[in-house]
Protein backbone atom coordinates (compact mmCIF):
# COMPACT_ATOMS: atom_id res chain seq x y z
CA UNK A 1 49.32 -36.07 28.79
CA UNK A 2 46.49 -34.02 29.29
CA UNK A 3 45.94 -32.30 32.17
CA UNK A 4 49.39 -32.86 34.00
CA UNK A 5 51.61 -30.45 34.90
CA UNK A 6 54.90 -29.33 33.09
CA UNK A 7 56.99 -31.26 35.82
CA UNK A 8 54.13 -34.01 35.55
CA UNK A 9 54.75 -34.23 31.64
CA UNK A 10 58.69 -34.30 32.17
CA UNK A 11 58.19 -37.58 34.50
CA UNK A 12 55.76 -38.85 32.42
CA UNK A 13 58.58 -38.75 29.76
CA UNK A 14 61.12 -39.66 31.66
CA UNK A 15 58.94 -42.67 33.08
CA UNK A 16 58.14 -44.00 29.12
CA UNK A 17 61.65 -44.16 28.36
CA UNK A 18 62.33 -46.16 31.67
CA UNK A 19 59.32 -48.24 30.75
CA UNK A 20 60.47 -49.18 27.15
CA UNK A 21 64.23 -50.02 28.65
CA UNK A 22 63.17 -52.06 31.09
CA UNK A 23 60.59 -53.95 28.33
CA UNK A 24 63.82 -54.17 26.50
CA UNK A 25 65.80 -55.91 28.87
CA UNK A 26 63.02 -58.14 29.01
CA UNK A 27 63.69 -59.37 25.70
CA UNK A 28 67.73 -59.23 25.93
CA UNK A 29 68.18 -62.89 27.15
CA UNK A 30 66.92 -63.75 23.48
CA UNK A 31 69.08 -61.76 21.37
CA UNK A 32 72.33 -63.00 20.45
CA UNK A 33 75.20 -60.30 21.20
CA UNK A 34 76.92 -60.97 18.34
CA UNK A 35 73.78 -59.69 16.17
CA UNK A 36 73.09 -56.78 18.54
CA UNK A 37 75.54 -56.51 21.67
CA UNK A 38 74.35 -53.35 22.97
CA UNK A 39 70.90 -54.83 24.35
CA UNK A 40 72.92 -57.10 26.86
CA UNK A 41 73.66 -53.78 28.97
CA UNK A 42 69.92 -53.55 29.28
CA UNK A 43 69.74 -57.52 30.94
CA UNK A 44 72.48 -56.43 33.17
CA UNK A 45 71.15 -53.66 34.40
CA UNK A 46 67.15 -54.77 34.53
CA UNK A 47 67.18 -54.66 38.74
CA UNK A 48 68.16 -51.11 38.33
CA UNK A 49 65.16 -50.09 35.87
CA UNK A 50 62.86 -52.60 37.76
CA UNK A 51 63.55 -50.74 40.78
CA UNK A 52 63.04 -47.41 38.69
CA UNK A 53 59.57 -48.11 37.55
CA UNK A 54 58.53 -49.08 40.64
CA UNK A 55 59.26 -45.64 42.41
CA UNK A 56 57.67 -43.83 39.35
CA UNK A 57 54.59 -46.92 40.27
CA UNK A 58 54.84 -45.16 43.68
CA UNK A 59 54.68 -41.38 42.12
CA UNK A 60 51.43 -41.90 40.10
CA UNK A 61 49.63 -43.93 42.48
CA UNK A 62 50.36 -41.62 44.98
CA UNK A 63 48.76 -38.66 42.61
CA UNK A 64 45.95 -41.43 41.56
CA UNK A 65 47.20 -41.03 37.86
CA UNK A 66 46.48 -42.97 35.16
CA UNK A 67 49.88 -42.94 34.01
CA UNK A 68 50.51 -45.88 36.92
CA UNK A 69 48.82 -48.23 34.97
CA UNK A 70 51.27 -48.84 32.32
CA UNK A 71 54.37 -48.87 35.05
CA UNK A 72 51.82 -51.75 36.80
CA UNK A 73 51.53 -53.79 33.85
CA UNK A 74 55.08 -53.85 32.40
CA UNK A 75 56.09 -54.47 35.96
CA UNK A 76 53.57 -57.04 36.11
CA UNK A 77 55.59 -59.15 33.23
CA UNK A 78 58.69 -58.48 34.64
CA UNK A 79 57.81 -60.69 37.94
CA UNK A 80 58.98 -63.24 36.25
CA UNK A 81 62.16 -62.94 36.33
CA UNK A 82 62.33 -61.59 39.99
CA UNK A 83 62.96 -65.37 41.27
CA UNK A 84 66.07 -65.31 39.64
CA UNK A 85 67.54 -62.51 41.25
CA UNK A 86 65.72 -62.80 45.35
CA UNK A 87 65.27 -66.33 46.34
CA UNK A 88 61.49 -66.84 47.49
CA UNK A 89 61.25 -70.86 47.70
CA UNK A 90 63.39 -71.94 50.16
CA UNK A 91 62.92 -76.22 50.84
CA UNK A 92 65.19 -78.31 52.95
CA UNK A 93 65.68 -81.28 52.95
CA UNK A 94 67.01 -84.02 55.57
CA UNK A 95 66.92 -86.97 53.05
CA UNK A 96 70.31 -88.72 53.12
CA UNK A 97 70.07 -90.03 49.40
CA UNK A 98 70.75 -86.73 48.23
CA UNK A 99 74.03 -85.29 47.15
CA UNK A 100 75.95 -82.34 47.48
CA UNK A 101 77.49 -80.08 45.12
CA UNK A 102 79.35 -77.28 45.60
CA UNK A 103 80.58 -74.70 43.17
CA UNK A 104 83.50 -72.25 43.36
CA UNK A 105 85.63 -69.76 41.11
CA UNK A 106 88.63 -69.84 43.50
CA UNK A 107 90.60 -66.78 41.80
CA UNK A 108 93.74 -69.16 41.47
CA UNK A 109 93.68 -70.07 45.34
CA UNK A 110 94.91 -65.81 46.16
CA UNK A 111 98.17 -66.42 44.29
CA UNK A 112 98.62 -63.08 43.49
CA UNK A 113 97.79 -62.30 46.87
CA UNK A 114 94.54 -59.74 45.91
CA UNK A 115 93.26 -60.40 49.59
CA UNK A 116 96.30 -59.93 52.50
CA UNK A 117 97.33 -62.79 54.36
CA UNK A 118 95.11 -65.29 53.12
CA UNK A 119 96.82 -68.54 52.03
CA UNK A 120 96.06 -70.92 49.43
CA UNK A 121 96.30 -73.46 52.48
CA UNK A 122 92.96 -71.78 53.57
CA UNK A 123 91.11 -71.87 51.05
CA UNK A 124 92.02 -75.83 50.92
CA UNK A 125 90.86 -76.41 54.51
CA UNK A 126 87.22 -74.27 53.38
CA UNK A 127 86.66 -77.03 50.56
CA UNK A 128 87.84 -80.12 52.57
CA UNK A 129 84.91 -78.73 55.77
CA UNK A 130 82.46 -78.22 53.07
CA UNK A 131 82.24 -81.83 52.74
CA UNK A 132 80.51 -81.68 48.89
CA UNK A 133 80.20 -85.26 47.05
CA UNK A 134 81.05 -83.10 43.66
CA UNK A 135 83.27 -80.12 43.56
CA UNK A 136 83.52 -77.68 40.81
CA UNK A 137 86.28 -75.42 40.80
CA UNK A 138 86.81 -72.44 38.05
CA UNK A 139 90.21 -70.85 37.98
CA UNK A 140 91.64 -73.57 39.40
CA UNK A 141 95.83 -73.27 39.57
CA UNK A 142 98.03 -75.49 40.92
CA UNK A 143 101.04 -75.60 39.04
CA UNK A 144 103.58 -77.52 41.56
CA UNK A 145 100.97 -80.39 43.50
CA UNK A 146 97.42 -80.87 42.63
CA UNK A 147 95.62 -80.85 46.06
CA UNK A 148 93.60 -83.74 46.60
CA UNK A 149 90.99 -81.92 49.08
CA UNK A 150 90.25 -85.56 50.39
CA UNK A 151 88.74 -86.48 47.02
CA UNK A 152 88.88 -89.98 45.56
CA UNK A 153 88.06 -89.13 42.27
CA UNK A 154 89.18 -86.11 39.90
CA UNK A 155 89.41 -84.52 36.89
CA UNK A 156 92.06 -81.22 35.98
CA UNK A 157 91.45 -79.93 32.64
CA UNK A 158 94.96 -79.32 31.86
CA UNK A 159 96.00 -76.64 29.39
CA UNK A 160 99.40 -76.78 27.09
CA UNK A 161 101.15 -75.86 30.05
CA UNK A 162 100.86 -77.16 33.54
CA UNK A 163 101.37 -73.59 35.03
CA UNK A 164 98.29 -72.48 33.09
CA UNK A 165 95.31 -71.34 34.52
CA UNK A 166 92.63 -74.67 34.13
CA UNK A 167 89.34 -76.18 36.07
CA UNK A 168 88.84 -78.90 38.05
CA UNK A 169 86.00 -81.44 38.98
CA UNK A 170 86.64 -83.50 42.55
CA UNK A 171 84.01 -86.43 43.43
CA UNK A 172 83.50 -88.93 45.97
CA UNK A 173 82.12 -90.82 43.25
CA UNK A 174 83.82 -92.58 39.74
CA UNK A 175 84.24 -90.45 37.20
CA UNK A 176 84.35 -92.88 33.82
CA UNK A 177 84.84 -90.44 30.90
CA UNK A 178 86.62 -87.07 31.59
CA UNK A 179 87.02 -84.51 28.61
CA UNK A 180 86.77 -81.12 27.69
CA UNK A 181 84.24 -79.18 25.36
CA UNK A 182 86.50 -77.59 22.32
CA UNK A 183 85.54 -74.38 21.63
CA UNK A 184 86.10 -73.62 17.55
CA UNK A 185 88.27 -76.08 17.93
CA UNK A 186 90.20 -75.18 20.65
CA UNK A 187 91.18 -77.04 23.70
CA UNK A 188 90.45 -74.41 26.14
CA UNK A 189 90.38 -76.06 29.51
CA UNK A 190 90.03 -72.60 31.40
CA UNK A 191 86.10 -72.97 29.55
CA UNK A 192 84.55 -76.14 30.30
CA UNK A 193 85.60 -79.26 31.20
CA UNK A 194 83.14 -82.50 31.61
CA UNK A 195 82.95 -85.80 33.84
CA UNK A 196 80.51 -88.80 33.33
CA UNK A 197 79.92 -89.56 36.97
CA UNK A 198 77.81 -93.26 38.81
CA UNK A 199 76.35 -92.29 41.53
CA UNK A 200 75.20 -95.34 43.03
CA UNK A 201 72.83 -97.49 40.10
CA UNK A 202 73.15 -93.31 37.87
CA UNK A 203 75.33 -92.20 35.80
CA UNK A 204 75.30 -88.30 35.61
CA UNK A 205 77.47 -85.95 33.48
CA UNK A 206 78.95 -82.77 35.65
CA UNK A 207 79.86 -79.69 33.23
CA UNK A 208 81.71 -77.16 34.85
CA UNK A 209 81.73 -74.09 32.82
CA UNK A 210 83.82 -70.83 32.91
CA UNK A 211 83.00 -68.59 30.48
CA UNK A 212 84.90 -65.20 29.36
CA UNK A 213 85.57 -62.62 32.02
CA UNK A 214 84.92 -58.98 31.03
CA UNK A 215 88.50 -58.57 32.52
CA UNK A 216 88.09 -55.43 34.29
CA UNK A 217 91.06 -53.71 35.47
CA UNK A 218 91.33 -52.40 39.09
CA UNK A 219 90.71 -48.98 37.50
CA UNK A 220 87.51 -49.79 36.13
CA UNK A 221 86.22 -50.55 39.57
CA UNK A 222 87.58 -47.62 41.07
CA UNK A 223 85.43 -45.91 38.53
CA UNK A 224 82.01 -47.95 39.51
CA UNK A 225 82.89 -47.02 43.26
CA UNK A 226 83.96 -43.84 43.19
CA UNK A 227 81.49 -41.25 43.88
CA UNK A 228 83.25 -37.56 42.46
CA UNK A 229 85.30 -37.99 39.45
CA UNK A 230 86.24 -35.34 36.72
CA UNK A 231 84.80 -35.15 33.17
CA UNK A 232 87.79 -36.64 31.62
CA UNK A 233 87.62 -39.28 33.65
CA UNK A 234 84.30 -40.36 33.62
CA UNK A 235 84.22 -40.41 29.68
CA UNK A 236 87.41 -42.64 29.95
CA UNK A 237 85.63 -45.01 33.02
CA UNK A 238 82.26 -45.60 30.39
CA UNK A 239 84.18 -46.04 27.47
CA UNK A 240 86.72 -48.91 28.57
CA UNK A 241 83.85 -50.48 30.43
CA UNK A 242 81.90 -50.66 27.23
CA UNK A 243 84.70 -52.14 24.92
CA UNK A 244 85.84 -54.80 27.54
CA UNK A 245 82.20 -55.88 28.12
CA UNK A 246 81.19 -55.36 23.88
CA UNK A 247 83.94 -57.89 23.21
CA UNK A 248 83.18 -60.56 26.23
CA UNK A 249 79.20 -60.35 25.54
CA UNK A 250 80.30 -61.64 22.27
CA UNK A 251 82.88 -64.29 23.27
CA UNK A 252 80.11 -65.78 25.58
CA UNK A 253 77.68 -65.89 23.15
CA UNK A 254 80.06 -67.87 20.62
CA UNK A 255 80.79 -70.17 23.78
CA UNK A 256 77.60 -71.47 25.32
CA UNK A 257 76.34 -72.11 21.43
CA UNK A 258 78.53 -74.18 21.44
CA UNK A 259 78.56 -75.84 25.08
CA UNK A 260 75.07 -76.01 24.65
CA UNK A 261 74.84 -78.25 21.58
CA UNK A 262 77.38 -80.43 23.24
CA UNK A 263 74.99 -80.75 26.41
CA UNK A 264 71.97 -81.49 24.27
CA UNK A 265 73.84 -84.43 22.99
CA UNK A 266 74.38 -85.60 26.70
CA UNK A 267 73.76 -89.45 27.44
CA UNK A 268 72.55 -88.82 30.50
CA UNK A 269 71.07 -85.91 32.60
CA UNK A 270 73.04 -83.07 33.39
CA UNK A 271 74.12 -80.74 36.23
CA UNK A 272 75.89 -77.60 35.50
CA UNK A 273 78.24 -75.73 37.81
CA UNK A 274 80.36 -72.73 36.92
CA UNK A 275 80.84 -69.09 36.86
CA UNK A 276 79.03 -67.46 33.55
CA UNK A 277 80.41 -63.82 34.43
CA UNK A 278 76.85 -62.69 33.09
CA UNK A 279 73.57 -62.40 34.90
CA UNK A 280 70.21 -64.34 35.24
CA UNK A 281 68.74 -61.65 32.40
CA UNK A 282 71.59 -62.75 29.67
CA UNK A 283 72.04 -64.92 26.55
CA UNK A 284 74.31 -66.80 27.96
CA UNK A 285 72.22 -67.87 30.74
CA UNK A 286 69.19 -68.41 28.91
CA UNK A 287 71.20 -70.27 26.23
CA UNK A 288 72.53 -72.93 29.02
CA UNK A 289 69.39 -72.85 31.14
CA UNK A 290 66.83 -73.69 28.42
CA UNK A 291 65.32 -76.79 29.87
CA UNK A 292 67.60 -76.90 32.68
CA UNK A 293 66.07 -76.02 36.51
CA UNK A 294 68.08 -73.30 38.20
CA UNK A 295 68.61 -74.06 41.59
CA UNK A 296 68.64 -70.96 43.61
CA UNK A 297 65.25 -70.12 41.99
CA UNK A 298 64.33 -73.68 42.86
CA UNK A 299 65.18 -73.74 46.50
CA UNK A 300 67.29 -70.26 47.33
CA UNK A 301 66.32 -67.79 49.80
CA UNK A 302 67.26 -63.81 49.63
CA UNK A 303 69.58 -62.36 47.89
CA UNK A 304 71.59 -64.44 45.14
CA UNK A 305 75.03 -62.10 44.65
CA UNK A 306 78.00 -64.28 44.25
CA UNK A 307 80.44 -62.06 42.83
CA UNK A 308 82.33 -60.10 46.12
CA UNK A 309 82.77 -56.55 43.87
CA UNK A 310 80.04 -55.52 42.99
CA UNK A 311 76.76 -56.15 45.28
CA UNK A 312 73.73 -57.49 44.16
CA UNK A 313 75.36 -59.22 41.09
CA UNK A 314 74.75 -63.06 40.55
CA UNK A 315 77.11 -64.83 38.07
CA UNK A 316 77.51 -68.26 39.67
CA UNK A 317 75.01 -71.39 39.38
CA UNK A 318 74.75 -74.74 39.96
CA UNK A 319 71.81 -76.31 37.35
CA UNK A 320 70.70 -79.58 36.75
CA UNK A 321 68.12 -81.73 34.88
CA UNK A 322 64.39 -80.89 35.79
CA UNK A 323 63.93 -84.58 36.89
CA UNK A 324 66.23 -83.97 39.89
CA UNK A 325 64.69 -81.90 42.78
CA UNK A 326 67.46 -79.17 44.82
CA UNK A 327 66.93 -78.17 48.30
CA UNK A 328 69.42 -76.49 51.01
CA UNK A 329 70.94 -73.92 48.78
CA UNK A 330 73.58 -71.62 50.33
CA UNK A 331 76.39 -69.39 49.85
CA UNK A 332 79.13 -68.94 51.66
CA UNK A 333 79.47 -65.56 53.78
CA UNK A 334 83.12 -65.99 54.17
CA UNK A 335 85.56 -64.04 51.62
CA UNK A 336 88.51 -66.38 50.26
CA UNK A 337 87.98 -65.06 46.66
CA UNK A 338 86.30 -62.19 44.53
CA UNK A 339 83.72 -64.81 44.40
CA UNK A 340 81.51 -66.25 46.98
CA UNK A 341 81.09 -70.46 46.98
CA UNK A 342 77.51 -71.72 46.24
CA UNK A 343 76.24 -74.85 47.17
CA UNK A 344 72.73 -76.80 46.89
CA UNK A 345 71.66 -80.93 47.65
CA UNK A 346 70.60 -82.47 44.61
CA UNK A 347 67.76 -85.42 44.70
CA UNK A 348 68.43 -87.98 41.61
């Protein structure tokens, strides 16, 4: 710190505690929340500090300091994860052997009617145009008639009560084993639900995974939005924030151990759809990923948000075995949920 300037040695501070957060985030995916929860903030947050270092990168390089040197090489590391978050290798494909799966957390088709004067009915007609050969639905809720959506094939993971909140699978293709992954024991069909799949002379088994919301209230993302807020306020904004996240870090963690040793006893390759409610930079999608190929970092382009709220956050994915190749991923524009529907062609 030699020779810089009181201001200079205030960013230089500033910039080394940026610099180890950001290294920690790094790290985050590998640390299990229910050893050490508070790290996880640090994943979900890791475009923010990325984004930090790189304008204190822009500072010192400006100045020609040395100091830029350490902001270049943790940034350097941190490139690898930057596919995950801004698609950079879009491929199409026109190859008619492929098929197409589409993934969607449907927020119970509007039922409570969060977005005015859009119908269930809607919603119905979007899935039936997208014309996917496997549809994966989280919060699926259909407690009169199940909707067929022009689907031969099907799979509703039921919970005690038919009213309940559960998940569905839809295929143009036979599903011959349908279950659901217990979690300690539990049949929690609002989690993950399975189907065993032939596709032509393959068999492939579909998990469609909804793991535990941080459940914020409409409050909470008042707080996030709003711009002037009193002290009181604030403090009572972080601190329900923190507790609702603390406790659903930790219930994901205890779920996708145990999803995942069910998937690594798979008879046949896998493809993954759901909602994780966590980000690329997270235990629980590091824990499912593992060997898996992601396939917005295998064939997306731009941005990867799927959750409406809150921009720039990407919760949703569609996976699948590293022996299959993905091209034509894309998400929908149009808003029928607090979710946005992904999609990508899979090549067996």
């Amino acid at each position: 710190m030699k020779g810089l300037s009181i201001l200079n040695k205030l960013i230089f501070l500033l910039n080394s505690l940026s610099l180890l957060l950001l290294l920690l985030s790094y790290i985050s995916p590998y640390i299990n929340p229910t050893i050490f929860w508070p790290i996880s903030f640090l994943g979900l947050i890791f475009p923010i500090l990325f984004l930090v270092n790189f304008l204190f990168l822009v500072y010192w390089f400006i100045g020609l300091k040395k100091q830029m040197w350490a902001n270049i090489i943790v940034l350097l590391i941190g490139l690898q994860y930057f596919g995950d978050y801004v698609g950079t290798h879009p491929q199409k494909s026109e190859d008619p052997s492929t098929i197409k799966v589409l993934s969607y957390n449907v927020r119970i088709f509007n039922a409570y009617k969060w977005i005015p004067n859009l119908e269930k009915e809607t919603i119905f007609n979007f899935l039936k145009k997208a014309k996917a050969d496997i549809l994966c639905i989280q919060e699926f809720y259909a407690p009169e008639n199940i909707p067929d959506l022009d689907y031969e094939f099907r799979h509703i993971g039921l919970q005690t009560k038919k009213s309940q909140w559960h998940m569905a699978i839809y295929s143009n293709y036979p599903q011959i084993d349908k279950s659901t992954v217990n979690i300690k024991g539990e049949r929690m069909n609002n989690t993950c639900i399975y189907s065993d799949i032939v596709i032509l002379n393959d068999t492939v088994r579909v998990y469609n995974i909804h793991l535990a919301s941080n459940w914020f209230k409409s409050s909470d993302y008042s707080f996030l939005s709003e711009t002037t807020m009193e002290k009181e306020n604030i403090k009572k904004g972080v601190i329900s924030i923190v507790r609702r996240m603390r406790v659903s870090y930790q219930k994901r963690a205890a779920e996708v151990l145990t999803i995942k040793e069910h998937m690594n006893n798979s008879p046949y390759p896998i493809i993954v759809c759901g909602d994780f409610n966590d980000t690329p930079l997270s235990f629980a999608y590091q824990k499912i990923k593992d060997e898996l190929a992601d396939s917005f970092s295998a064939c997306g382009k731009g941005f990867g948000a799927s959750f409406v709220k809150i921009p720039g956050l990407r919760i949703d994915y569609i996976m699948h075995d590293k022996t299959f190749e993905s091209f034509n991923y894309h998400k929908q524009k149009e808003v029928l949920s607090d979710h946005y529907a992904i999609s990508c062609e899979i090549k067996l």
